[in-house]
PDB file of N, CA and C in Angstrom:
ATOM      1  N   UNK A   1       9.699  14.504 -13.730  1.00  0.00           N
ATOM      2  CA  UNK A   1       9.715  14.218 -12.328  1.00  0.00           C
ATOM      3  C   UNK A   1      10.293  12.824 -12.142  1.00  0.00           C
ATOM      4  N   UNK A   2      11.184  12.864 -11.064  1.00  0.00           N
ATOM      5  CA  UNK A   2      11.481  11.495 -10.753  1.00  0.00           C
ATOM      6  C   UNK A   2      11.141  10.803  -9.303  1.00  0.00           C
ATOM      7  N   UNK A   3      11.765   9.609  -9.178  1.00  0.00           N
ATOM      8  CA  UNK A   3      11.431   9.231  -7.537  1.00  0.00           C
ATOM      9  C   UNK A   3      13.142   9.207  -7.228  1.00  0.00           C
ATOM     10  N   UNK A   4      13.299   8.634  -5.663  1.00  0.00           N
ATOM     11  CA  UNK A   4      14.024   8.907  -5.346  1.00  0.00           C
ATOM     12  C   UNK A   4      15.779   8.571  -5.466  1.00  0.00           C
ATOM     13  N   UNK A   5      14.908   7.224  -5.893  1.00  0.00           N
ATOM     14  CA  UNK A   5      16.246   6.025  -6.260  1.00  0.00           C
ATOM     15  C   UNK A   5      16.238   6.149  -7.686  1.00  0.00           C
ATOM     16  N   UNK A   6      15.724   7.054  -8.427  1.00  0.00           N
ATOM     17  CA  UNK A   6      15.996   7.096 -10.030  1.00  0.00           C
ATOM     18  C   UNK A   6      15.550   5.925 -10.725  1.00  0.00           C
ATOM     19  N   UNK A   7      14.801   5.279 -10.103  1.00  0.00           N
ATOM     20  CA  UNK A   7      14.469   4.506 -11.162  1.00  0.00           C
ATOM     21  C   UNK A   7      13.366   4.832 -11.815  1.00  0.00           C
ATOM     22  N   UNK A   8      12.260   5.787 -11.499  1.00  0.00           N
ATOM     23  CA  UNK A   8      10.699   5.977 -12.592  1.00  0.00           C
ATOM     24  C   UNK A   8      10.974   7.239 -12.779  1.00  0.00           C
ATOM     25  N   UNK A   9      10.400   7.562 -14.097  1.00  0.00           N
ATOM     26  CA  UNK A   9      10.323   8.995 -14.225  1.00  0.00           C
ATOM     27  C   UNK A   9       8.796   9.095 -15.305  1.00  0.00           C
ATOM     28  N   UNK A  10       8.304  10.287 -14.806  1.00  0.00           N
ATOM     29  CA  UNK A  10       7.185  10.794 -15.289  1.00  0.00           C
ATOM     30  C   UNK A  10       7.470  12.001 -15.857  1.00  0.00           C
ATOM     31  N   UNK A  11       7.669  11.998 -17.554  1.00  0.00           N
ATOM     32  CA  UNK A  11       7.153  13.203 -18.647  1.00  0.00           C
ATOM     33  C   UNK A  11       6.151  13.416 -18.815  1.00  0.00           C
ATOM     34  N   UNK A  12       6.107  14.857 -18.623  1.00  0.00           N
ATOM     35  CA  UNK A  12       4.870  15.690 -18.934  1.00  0.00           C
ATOM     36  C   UNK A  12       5.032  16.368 -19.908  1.00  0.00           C
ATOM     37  N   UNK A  13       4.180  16.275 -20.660  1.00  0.00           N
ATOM     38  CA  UNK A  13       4.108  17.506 -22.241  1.00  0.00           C
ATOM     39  C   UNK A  13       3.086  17.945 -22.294  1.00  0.00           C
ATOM     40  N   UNK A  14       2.954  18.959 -22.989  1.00  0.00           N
ATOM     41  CA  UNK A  14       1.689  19.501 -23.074  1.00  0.00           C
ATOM     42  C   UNK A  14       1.756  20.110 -24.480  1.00  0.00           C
ATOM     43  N   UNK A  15       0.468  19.472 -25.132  1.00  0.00           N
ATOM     44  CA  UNK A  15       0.369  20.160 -26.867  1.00  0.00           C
ATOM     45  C   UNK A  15      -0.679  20.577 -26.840  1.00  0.00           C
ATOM     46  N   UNK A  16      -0.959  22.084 -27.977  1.00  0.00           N
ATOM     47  CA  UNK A  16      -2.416  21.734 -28.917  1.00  0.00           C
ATOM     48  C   UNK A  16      -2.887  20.360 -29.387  1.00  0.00           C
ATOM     49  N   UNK A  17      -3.908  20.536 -30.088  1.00  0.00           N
ATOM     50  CA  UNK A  17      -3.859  19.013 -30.912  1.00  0.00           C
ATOM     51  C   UNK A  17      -2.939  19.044 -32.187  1.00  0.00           C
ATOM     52  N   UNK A  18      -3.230  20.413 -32.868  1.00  0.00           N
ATOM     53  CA  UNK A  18      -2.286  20.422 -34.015  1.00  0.00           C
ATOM     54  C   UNK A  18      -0.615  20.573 -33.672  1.00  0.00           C
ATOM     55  N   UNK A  19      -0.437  20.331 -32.504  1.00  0.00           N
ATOM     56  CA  UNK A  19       1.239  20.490 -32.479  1.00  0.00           C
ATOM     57  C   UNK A  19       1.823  18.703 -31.713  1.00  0.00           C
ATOM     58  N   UNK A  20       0.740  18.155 -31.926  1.00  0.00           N
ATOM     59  CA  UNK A  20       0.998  17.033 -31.182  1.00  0.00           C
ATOM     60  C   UNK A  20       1.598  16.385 -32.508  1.00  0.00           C
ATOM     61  N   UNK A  21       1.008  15.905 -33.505  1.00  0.00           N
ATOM     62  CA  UNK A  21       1.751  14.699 -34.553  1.00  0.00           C
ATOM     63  C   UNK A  21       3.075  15.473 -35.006  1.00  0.00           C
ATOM     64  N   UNK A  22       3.522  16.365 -35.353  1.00  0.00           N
ATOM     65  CA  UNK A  22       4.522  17.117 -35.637  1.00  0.00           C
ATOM     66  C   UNK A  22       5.467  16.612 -34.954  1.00  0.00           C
ATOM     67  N   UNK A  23       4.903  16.836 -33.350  1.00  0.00           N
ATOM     68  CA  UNK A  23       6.241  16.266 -32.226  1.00  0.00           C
ATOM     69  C   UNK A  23       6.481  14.773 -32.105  1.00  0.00           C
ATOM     70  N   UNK A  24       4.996  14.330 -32.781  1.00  0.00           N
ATOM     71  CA  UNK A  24       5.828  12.686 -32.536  1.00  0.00           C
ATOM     72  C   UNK A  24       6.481  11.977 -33.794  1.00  0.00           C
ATOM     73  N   UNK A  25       5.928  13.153 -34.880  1.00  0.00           N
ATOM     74  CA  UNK A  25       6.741  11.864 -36.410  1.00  0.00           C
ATOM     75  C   UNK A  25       7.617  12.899 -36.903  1.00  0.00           C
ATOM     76  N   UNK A  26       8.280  14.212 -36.293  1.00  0.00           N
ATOM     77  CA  UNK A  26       9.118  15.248 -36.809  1.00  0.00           C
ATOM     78  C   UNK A  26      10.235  15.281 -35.398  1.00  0.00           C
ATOM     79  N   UNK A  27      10.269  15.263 -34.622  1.00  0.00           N
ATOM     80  CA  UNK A  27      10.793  16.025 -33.531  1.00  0.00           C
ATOM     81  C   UNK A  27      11.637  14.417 -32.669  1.00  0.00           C
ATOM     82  N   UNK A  28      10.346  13.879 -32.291  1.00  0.00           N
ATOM     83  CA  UNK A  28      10.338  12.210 -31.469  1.00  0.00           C
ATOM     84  C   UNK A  28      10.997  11.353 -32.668  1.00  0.00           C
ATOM     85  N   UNK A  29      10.163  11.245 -33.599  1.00  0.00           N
ATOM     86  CA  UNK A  29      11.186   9.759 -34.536  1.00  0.00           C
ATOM     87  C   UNK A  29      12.354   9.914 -34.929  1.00  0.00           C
ATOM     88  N   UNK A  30      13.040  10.527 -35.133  1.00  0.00           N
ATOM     89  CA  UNK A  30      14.856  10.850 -34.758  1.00  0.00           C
ATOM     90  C   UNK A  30      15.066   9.905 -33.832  1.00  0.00           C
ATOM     91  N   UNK A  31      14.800   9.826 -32.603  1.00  0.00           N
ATOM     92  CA  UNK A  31      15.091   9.364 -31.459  1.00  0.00           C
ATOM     93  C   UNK A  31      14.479   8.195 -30.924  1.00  0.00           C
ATOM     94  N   UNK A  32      13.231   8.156 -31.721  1.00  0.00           N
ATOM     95  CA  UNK A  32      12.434   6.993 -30.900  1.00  0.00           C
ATOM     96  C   UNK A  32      13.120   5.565 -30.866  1.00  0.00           C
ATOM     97  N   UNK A  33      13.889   5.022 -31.294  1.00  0.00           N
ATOM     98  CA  UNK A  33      14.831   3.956 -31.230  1.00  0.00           C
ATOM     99  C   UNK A  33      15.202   4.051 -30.209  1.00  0.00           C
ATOM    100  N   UNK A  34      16.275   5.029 -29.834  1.00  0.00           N
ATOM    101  CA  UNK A  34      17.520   5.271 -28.219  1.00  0.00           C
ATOM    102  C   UNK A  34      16.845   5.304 -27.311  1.00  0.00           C
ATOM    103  N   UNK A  35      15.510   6.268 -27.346  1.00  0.00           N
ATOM    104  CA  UNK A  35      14.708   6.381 -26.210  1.00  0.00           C
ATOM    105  C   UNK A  35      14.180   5.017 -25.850  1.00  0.00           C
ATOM    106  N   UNK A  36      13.257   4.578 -26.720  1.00  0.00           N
ATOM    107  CA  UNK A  36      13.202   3.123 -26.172  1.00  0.00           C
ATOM    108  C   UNK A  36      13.840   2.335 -26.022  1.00  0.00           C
ATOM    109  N   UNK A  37      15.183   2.316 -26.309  1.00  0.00           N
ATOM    110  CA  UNK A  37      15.699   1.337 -26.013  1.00  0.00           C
ATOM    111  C   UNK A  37      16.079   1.308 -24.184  1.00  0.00           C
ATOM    112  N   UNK A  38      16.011   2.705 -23.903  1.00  0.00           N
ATOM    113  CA  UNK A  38      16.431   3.054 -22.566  1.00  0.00           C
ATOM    114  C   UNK A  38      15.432   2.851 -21.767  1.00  0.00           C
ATOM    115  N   UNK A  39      14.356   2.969 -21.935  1.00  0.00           N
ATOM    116  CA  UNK A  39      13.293   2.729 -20.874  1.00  0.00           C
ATOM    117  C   UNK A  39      11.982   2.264 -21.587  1.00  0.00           C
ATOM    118  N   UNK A  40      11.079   1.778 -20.223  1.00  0.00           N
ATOM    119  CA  UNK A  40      10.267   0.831 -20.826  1.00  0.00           C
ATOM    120  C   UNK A  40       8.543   1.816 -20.819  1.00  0.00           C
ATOM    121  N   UNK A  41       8.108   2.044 -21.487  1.00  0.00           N
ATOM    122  CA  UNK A  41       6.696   3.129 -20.950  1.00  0.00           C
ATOM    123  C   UNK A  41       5.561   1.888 -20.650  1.00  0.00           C
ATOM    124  N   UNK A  42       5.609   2.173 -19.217  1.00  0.00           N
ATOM    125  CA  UNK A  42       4.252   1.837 -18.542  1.00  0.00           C
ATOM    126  C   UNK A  42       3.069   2.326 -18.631  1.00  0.00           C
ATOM    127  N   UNK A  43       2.816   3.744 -19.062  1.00  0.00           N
ATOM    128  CA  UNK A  43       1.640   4.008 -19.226  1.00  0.00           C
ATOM    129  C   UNK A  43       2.222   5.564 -20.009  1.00  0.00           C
ATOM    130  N   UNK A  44       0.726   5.576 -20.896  1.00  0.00           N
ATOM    131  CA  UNK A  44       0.644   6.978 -21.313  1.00  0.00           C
ATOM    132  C   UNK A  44      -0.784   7.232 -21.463  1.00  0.00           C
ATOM    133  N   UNK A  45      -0.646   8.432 -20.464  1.00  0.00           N
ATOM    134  CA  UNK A  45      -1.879   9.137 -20.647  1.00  0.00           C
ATOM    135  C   UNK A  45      -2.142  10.342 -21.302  1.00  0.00           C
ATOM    136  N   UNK A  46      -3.050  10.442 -22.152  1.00  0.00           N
ATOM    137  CA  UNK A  46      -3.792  11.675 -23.080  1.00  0.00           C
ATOM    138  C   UNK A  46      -4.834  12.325 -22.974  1.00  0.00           C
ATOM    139  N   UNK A  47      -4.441  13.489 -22.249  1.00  0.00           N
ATOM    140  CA  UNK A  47      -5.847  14.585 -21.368  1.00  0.00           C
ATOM    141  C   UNK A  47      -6.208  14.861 -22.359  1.00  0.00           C
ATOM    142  N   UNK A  48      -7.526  15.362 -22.830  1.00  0.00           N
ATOM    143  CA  UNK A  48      -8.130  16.108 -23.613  1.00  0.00           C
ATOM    144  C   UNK A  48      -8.843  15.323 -25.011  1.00  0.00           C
ATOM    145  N   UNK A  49      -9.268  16.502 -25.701  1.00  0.00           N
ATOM    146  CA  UNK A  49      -9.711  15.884 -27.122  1.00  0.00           C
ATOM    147  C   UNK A  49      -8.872  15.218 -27.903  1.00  0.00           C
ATOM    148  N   UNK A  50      -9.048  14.369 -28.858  1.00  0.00           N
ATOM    149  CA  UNK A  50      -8.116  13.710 -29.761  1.00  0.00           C
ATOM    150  C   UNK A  50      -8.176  14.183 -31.227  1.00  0.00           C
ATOM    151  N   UNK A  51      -7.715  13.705 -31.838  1.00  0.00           N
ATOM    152  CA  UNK A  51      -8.476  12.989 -33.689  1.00  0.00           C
ATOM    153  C   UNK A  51      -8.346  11.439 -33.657  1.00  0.00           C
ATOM    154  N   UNK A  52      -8.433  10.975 -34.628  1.00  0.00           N
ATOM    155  CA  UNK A  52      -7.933   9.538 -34.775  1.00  0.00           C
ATOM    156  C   UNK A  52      -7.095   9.258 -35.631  1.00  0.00           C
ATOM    157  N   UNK A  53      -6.554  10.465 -36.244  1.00  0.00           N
ATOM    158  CA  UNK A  53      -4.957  10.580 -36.673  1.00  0.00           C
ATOM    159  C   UNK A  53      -4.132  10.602 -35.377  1.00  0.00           C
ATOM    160  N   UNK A  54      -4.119  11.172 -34.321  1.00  0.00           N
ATOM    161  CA  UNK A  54      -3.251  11.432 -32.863  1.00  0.00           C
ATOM    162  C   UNK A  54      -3.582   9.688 -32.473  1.00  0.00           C
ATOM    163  N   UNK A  55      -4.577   9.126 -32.478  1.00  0.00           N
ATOM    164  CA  UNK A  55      -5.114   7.813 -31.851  1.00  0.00           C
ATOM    165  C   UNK A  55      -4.372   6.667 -32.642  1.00  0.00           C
ATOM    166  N   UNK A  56      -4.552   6.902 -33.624  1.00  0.00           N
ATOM    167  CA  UNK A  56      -3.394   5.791 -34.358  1.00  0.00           C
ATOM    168  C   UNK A  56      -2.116   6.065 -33.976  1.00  0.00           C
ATOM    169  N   UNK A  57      -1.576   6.855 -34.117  1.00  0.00           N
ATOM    170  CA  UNK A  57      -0.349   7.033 -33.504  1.00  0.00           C
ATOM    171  C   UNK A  57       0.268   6.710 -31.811  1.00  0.00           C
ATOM    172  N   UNK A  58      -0.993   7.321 -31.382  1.00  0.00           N
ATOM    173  CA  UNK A  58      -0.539   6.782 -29.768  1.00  0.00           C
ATOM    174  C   UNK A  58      -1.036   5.428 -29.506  1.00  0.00           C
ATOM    175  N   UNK A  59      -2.097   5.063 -30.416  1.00  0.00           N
ATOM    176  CA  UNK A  59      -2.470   3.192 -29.452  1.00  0.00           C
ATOM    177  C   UNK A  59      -1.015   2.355 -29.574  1.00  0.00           C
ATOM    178  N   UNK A  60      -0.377   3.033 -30.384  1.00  0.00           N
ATOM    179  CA  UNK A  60       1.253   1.906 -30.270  1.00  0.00           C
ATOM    180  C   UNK A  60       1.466   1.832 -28.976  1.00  0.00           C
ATOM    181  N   UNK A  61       1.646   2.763 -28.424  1.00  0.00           N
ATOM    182  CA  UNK A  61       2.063   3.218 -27.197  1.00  0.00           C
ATOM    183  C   UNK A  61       1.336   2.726 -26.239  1.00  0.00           C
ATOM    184  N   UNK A  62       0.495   2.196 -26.265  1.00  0.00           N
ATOM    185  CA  UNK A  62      -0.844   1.837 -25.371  1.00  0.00           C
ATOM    186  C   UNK A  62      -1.465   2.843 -24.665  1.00  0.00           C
ATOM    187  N   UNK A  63      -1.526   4.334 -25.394  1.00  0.00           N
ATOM    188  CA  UNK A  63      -2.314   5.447 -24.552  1.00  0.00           C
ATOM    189  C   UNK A  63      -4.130   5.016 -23.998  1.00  0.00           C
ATOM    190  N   UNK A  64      -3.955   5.607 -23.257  1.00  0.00           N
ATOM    191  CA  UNK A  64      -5.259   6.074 -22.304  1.00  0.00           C
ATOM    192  C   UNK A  64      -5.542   7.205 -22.216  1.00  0.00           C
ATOM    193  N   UNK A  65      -6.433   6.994 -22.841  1.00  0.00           N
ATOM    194  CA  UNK A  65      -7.423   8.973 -23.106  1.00  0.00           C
ATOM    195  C   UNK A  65      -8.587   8.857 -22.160  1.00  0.00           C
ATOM    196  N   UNK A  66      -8.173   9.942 -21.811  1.00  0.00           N
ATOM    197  CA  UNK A  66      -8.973  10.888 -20.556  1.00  0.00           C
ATOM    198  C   UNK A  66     -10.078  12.048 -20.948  1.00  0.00           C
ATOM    199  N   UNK A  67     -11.163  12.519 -20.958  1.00  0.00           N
ATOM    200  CA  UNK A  67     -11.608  13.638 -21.652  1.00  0.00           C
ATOM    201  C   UNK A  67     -12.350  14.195 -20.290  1.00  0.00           C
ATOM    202  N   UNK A  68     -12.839  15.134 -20.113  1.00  0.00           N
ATOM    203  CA  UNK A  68     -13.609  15.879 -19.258  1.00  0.00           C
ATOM    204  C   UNK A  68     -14.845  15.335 -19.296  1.00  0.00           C
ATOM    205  N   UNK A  69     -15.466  15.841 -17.776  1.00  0.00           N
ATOM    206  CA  UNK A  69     -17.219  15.536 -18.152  1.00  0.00           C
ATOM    207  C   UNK A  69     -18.044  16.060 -16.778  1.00  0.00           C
ATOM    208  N   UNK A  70     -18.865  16.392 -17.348  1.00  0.00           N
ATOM    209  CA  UNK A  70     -19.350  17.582 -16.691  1.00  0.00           C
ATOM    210  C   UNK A  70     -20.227  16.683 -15.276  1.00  0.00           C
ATOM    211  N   UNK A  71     -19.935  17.397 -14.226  1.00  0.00           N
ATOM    212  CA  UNK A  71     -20.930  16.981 -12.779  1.00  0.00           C
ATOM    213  C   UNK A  71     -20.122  17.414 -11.751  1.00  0.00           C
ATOM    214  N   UNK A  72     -20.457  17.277 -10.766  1.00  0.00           N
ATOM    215  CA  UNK A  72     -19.759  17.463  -9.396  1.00  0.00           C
ATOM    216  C   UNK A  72     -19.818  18.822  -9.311  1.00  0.00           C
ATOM    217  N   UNK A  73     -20.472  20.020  -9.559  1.00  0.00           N
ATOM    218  CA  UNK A  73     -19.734  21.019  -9.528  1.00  0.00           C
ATOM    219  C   UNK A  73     -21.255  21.691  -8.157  1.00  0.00           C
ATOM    220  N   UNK A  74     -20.682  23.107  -7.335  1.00  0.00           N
ATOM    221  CA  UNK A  74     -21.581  23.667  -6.441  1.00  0.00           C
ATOM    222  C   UNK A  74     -21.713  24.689  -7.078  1.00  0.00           C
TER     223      UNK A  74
END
C-alpha cells in the first residue's frame, strides 16, 4: 500500500512461523543490501507468536511484537 505522493509504503506479509526465517536468510538476503539502500524502515511490526530464533533476526530491524490477549469480548 502506498500514500498518495509516493513517498511511504506499507508491506504486508504474512508467514507461518516456520516459513518466516527461510524468507528472511534464503529469499530476503540476496537483496537485503538494494532494498535498504532504497528505503529507510520505520517500523516493523510482528502479529502473532514468535521463537527467539525469528526475534534475533528481527530485533535488527527494530520489530515490535504484538500477540493476542484475551478480554473485551460479549
Amino acid at each position: 500500500m502506498v500514500n498518495a505522493p509516493k513517498t511511504e509504503v506499507h508491506i504486508i506479509e504474512r508467514y507461518r512461523t516456520a516459513g518466516l526465517l527461510p524468507h528472511v536468510q534464503q529469499t530476503f538476503s540476496p537483496y537485503a543490501e538494494r532494498f535498504l539502500a532504497l528505503v529507510q524502515i520505520q517500523k516493523l511490526y510482528v502479529y502473532g507468536e514468535t521463537t527467539p530464533q525469528i526475534r534475533e533476526v528481527l530485533d535488527g530491524f527494530g520489530a515490535i511484537y504484538l500477540t493476542r490477549f484475551a478480554g473485551f469480548s460479549r
